[in-house]
PDB file of N, CA and C in Angstrom:
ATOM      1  N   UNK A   1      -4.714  -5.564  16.859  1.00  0.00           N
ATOM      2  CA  UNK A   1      -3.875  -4.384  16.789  1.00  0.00           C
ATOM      3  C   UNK A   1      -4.737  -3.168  17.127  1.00  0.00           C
ATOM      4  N   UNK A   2      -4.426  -2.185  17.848  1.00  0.00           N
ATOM      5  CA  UNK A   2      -5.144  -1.059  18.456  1.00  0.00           C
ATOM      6  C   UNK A   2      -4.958  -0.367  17.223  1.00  0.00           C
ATOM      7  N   UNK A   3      -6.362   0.783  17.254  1.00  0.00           N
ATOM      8  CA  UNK A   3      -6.534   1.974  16.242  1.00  0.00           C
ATOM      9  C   UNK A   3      -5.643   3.287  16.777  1.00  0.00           C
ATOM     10  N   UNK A   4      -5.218   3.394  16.100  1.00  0.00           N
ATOM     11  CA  UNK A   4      -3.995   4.535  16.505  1.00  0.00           C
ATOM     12  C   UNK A   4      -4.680   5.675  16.149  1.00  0.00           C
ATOM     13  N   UNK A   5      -4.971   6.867  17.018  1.00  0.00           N
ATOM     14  CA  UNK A   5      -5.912   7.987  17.014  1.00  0.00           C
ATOM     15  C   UNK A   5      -4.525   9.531  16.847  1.00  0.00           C
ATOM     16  N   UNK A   6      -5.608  10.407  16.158  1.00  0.00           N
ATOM     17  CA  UNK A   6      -4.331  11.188  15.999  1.00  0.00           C
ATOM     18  C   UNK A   6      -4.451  12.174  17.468  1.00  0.00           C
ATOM     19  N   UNK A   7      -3.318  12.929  18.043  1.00  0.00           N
ATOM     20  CA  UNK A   7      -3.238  13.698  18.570  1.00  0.00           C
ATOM     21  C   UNK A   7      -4.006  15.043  19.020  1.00  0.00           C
ATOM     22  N   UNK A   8      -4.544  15.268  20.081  1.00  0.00           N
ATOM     23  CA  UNK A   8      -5.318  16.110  20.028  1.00  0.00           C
ATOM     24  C   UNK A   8      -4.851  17.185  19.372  1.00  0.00           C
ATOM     25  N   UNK A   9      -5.652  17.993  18.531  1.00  0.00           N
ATOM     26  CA  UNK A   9      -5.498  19.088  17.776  1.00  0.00           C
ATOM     27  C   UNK A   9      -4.738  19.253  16.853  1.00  0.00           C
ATOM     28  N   UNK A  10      -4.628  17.452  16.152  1.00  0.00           N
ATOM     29  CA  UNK A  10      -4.139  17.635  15.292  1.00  0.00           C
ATOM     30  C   UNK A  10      -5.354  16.877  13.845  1.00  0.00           C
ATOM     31  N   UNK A  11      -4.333  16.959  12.604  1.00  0.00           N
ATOM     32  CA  UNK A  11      -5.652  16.403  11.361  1.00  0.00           C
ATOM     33  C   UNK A  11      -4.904  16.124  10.424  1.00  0.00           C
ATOM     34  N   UNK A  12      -5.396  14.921   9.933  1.00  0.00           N
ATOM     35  CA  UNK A  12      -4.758  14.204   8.877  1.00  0.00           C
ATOM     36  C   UNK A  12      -4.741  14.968   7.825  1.00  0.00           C
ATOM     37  N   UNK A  13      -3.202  15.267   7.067  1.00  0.00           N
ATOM     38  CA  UNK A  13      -3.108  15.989   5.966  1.00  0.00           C
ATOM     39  C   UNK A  13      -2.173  14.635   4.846  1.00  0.00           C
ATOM     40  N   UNK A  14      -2.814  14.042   3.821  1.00  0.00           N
ATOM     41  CA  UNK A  14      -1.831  13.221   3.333  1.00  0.00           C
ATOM     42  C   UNK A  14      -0.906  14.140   2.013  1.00  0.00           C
ATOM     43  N   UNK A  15      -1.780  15.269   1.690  1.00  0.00           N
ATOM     44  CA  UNK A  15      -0.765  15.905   1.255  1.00  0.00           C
ATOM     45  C   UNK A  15       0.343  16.019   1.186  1.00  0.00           C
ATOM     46  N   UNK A  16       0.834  16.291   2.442  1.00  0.00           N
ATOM     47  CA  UNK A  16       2.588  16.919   3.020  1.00  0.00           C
ATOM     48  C   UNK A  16       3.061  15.695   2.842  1.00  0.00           C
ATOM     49  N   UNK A  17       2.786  14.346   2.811  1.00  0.00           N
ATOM     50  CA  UNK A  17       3.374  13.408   2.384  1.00  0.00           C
ATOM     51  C   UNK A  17       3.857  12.935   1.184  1.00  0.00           C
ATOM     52  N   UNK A  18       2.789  13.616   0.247  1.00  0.00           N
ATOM     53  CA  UNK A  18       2.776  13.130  -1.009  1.00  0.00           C
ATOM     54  C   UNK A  18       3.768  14.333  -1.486  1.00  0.00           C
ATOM     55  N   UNK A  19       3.547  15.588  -1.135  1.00  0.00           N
ATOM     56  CA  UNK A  19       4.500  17.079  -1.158  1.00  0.00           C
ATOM     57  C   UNK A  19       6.021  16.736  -0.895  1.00  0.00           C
ATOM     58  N   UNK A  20       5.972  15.914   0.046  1.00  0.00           N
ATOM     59  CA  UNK A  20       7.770  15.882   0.647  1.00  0.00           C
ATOM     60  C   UNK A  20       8.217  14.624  -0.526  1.00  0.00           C
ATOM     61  N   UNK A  21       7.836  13.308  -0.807  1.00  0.00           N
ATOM     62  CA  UNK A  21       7.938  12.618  -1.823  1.00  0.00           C
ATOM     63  C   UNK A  21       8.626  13.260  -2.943  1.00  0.00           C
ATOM     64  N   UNK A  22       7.373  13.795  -3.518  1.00  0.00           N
ATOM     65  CA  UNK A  22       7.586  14.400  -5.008  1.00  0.00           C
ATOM     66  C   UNK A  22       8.587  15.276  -5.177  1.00  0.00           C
ATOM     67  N   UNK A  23       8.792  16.399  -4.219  1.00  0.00           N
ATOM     68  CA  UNK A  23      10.028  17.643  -3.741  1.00  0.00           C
ATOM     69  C   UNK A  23      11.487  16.431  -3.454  1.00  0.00           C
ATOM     70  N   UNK A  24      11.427  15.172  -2.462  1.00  0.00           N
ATOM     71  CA  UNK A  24      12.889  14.728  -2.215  1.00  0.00           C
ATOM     72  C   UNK A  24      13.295  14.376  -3.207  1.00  0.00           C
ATOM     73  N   UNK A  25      12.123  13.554  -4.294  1.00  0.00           N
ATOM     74  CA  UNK A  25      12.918  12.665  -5.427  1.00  0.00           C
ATOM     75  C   UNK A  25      12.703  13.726  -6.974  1.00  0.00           C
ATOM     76  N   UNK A  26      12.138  14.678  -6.585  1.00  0.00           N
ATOM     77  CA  UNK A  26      12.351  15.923  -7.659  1.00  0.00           C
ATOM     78  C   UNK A  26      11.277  15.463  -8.666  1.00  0.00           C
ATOM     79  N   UNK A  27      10.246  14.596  -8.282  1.00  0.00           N
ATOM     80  CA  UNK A  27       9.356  14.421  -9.044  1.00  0.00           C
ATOM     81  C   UNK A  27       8.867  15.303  -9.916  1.00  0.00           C
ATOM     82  N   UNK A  28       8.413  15.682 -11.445  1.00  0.00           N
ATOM     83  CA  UNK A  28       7.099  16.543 -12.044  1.00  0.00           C
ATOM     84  C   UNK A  28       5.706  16.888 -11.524  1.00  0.00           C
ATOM     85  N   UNK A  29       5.447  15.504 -11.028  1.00  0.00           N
ATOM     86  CA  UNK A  29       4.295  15.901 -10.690  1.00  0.00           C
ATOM     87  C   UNK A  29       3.133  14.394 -10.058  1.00  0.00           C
ATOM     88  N   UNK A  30       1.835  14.199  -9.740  1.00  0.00           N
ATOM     89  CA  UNK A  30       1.396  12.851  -9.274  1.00  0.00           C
ATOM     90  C   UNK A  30       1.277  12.109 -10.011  1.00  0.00           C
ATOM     91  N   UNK A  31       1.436  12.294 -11.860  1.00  0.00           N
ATOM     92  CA  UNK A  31       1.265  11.378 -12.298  1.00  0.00           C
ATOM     93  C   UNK A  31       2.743  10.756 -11.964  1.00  0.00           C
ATOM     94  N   UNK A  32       3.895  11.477 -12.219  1.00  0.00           N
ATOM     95  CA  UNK A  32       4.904  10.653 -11.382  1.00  0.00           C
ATOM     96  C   UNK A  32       5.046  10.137 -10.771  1.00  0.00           C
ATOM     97  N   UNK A  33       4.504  10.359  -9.731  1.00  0.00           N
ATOM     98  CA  UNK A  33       4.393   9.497  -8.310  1.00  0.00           C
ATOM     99  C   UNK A  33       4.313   8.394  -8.413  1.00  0.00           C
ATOM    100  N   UNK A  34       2.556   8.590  -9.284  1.00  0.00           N
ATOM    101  CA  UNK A  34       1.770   7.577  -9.662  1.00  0.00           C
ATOM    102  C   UNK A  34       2.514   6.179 -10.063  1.00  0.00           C
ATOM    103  N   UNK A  35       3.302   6.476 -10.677  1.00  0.00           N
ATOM    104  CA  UNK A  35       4.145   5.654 -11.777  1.00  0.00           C
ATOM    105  C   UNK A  35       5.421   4.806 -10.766  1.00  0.00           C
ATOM    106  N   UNK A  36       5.846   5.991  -9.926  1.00  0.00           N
ATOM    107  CA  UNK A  36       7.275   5.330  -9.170  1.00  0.00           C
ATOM    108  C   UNK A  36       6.576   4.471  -8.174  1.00  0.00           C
ATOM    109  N   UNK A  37       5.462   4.804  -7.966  1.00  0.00           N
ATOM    110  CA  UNK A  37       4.773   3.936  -6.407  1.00  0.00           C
ATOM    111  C   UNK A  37       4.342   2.655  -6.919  1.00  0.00           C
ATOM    112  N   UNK A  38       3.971   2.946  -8.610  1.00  0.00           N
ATOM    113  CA  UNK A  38       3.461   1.521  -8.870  1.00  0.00           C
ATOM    114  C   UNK A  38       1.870   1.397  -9.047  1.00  0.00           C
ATOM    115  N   UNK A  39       0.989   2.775  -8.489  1.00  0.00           N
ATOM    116  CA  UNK A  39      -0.502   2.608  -8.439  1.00  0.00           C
ATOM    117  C   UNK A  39      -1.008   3.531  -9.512  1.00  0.00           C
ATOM    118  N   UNK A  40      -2.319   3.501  -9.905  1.00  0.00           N
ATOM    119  CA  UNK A  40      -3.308   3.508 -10.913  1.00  0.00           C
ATOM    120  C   UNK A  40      -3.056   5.727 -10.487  1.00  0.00           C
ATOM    121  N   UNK A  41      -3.348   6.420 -10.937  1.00  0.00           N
ATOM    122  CA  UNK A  41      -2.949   7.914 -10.753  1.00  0.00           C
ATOM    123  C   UNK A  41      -4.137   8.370 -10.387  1.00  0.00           C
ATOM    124  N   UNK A  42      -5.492   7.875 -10.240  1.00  0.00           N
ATOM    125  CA  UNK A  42      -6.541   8.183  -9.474  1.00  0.00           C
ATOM    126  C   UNK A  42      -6.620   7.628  -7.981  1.00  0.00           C
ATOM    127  N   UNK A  43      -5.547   6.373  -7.689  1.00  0.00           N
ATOM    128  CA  UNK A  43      -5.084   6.443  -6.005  1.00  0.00           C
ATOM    129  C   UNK A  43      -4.956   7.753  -5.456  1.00  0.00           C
ATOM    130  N   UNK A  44      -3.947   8.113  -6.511  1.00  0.00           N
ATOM    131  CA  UNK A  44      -3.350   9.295  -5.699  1.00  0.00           C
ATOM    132  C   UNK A  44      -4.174  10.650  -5.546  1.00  0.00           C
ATOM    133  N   UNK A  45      -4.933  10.463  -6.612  1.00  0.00           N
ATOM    134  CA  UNK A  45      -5.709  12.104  -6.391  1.00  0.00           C
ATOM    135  C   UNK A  45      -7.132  11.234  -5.267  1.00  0.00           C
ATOM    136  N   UNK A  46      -7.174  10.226  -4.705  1.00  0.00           N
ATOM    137  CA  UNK A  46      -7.780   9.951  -3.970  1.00  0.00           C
ATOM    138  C   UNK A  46      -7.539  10.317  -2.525  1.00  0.00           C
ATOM    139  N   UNK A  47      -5.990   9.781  -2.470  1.00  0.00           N
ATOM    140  CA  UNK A  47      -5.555   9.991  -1.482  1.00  0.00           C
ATOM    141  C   UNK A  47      -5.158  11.735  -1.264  1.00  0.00           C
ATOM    142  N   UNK A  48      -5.172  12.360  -2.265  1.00  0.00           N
ATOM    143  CA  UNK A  48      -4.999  13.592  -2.203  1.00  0.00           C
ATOM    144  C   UNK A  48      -6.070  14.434  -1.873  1.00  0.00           C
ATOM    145  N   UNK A  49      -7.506  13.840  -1.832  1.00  0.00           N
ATOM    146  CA  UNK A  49      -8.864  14.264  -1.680  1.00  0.00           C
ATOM    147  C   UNK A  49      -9.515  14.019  -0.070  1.00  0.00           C
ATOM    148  N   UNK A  50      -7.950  12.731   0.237  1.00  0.00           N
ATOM    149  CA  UNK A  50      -8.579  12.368   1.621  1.00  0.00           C
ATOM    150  C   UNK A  50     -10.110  11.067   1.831  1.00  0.00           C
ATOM    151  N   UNK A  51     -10.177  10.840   0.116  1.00  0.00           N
ATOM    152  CA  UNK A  51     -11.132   9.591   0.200  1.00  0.00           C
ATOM    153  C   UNK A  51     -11.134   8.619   0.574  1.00  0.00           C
ATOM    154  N   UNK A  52      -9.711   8.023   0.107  1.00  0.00           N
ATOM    155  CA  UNK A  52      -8.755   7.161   0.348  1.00  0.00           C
ATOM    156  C   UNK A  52      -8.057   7.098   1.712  1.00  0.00           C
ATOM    157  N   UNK A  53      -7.398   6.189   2.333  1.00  0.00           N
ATOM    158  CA  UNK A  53      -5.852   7.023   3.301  1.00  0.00           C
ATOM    159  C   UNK A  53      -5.022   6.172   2.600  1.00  0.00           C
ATOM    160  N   UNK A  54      -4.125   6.004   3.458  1.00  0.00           N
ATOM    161  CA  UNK A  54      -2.744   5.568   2.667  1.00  0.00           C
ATOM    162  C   UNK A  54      -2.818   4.834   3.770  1.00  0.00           C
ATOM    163  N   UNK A  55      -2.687   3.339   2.963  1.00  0.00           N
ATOM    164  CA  UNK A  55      -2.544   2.190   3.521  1.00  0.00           C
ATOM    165  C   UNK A  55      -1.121   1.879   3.621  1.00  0.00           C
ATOM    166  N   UNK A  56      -0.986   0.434   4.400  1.00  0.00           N
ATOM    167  CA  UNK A  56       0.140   0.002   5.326  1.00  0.00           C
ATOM    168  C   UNK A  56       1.055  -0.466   3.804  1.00  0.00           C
ATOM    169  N   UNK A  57       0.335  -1.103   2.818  1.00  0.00           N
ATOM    170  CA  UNK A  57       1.556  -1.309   1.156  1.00  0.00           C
ATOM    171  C   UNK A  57       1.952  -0.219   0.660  1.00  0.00           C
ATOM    172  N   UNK A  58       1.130   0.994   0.741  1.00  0.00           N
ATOM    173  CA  UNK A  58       1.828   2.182   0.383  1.00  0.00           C
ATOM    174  C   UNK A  58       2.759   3.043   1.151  1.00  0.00           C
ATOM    175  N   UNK A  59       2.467   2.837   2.098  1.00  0.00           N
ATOM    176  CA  UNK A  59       2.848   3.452   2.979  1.00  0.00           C
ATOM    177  C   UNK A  59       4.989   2.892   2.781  1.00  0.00           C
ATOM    178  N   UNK A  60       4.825   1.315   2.630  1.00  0.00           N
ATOM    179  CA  UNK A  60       5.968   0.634   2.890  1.00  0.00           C
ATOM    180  C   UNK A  60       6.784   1.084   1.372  1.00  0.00           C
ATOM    181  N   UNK A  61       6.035   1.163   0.365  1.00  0.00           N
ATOM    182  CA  UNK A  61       6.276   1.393  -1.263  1.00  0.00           C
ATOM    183  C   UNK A  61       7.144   2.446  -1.014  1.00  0.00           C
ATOM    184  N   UNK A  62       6.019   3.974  -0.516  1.00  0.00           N
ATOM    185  CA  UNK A  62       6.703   4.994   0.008  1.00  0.00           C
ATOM    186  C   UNK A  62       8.347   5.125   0.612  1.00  0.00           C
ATOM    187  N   UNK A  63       8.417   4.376   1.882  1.00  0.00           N
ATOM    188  CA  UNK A  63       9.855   4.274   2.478  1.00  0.00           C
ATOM    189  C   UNK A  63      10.596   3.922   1.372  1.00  0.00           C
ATOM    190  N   UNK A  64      10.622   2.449   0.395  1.00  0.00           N
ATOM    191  CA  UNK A  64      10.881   1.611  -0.175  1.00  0.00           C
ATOM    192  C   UNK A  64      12.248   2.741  -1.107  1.00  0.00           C
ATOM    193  N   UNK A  65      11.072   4.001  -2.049  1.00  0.00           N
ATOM    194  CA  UNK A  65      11.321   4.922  -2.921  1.00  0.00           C
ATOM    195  C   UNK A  65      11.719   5.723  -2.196  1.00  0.00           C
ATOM    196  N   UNK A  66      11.528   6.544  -1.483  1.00  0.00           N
ATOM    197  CA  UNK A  66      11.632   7.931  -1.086  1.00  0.00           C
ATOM    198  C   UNK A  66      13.272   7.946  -0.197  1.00  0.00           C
ATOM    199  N   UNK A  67      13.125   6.733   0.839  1.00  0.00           N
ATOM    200  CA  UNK A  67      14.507   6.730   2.091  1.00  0.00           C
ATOM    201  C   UNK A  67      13.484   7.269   3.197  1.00  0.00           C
ATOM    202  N   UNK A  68      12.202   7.888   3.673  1.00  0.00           N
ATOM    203  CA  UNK A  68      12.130   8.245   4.427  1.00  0.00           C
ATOM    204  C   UNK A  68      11.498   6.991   5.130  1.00  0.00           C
ATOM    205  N   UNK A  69      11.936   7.591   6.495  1.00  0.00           N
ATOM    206  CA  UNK A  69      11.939   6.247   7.510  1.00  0.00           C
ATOM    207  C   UNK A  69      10.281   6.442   7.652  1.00  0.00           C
ATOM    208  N   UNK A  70       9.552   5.462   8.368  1.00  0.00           N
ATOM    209  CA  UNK A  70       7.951   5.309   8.204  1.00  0.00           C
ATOM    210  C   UNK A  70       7.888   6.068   9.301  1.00  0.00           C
ATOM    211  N   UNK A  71       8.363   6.222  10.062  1.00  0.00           N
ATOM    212  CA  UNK A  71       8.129   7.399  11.533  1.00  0.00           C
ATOM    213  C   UNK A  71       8.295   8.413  10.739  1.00  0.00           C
ATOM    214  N   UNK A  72       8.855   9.044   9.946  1.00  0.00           N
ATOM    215  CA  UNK A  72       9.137  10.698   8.704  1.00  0.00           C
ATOM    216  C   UNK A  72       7.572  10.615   8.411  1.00  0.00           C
ATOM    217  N   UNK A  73       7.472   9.287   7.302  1.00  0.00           N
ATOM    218  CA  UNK A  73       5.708   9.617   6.833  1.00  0.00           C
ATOM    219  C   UNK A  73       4.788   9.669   7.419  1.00  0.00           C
ATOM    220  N   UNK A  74       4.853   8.487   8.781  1.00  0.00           N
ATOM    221  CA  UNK A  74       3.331   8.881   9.522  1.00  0.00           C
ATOM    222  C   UNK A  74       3.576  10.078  10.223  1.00  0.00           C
ATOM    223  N   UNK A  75       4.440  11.045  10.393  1.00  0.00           N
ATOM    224  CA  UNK A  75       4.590  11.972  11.248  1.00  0.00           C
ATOM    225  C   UNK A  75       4.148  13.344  10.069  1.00  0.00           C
ATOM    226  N   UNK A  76       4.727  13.120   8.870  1.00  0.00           N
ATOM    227  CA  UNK A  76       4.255  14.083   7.544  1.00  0.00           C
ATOM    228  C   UNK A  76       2.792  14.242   7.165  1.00  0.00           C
ATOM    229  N   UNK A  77       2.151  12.974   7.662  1.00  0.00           N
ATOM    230  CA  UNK A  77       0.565  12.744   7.469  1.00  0.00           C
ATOM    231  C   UNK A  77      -0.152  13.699   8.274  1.00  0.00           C
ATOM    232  N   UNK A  78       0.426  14.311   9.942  1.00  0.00           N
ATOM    233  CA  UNK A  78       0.107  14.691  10.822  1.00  0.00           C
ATOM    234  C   UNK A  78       0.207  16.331  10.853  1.00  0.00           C
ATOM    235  N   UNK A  79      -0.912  16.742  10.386  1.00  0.00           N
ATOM    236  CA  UNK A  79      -0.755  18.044  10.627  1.00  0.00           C
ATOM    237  C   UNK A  79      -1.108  18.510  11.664  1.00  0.00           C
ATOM    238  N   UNK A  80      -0.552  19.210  12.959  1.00  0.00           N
ATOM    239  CA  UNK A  80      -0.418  20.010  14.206  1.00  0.00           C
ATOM    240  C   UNK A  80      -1.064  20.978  13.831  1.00  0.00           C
ATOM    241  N   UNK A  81      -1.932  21.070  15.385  1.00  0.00           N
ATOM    242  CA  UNK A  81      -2.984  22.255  15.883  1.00  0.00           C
ATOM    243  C   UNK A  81      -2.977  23.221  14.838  1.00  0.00           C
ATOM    244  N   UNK A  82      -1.589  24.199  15.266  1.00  0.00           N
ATOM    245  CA  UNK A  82      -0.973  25.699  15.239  1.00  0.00           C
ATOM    246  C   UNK A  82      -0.909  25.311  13.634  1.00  0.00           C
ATOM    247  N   UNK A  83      -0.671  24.596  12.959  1.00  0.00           N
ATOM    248  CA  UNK A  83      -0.219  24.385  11.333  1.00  0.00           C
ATOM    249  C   UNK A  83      -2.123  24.618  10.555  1.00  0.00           C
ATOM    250  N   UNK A  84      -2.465  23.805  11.261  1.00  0.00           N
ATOM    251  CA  UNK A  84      -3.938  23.362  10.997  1.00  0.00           C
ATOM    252  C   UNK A  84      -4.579  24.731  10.620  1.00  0.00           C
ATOM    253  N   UNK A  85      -4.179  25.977  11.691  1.00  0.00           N
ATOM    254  CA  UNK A  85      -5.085  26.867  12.176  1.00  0.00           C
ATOM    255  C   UNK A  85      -4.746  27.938  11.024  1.00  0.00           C
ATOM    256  N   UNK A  86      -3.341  27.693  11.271  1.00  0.00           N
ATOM    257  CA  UNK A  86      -2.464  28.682   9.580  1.00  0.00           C
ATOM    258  C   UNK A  86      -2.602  28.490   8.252  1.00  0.00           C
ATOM    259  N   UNK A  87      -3.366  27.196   7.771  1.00  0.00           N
ATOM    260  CA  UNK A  87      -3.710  26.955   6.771  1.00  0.00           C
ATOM    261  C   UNK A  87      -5.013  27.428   6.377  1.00  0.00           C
ATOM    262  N   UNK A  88      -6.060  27.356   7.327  1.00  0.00           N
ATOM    263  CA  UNK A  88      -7.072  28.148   7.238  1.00  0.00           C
ATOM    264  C   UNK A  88      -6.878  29.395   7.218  1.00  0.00           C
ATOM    265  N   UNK A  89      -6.006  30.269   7.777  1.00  0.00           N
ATOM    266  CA  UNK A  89      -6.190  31.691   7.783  1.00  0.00           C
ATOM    267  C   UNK A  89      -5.647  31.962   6.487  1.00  0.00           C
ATOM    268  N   UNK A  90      -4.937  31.251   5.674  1.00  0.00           N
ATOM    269  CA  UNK A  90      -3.863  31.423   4.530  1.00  0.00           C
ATOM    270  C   UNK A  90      -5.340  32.000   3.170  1.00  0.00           C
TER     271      UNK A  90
END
């Protein structure tokens, strides 16, 4: 299976993933998450640190809970150039 590379000028944010999650299903907060996904609550502040990524079981857990189609999350993972550049200036 080929390594799927991100887009020029763009950068992995797993944040906005974990952000759109918690906001669709009105979550409290990651220990929530933690709990609906099924994993240990230091996954998530892993994956929230970017130590981690979010693998292909979470990833599926994700759809599983949330409704969003896996093209929504790997596309939520993807933060664009112009987004990239606005977060720094923020």
């Amino acid at each position: 299976m080929p390594i799927r590379r991100l887009p020029p000028g763009a950068e992995y944010d797993p944040n906005r993933v974990l952000d759109a999650i918690i906001s669709r299903l009105r979550l409290k907060n990651d220990a929530a998450l933690s709990r609906l996904l099924e994993v240990a609550p230091p996954v998530i502040s892993k994956i929230r640190h970017s130590t981690l990524p979010i693998g292909a079981t979470l990833l599926i857990r994700m759809h599983e809970e949330s409704d969003f189609s896996i093209g929504e999350l790997r596309a939520l993972m993807i933060r664009k150039g112009s987004e990239a550049g606005m977060a720094l200036a923020e």
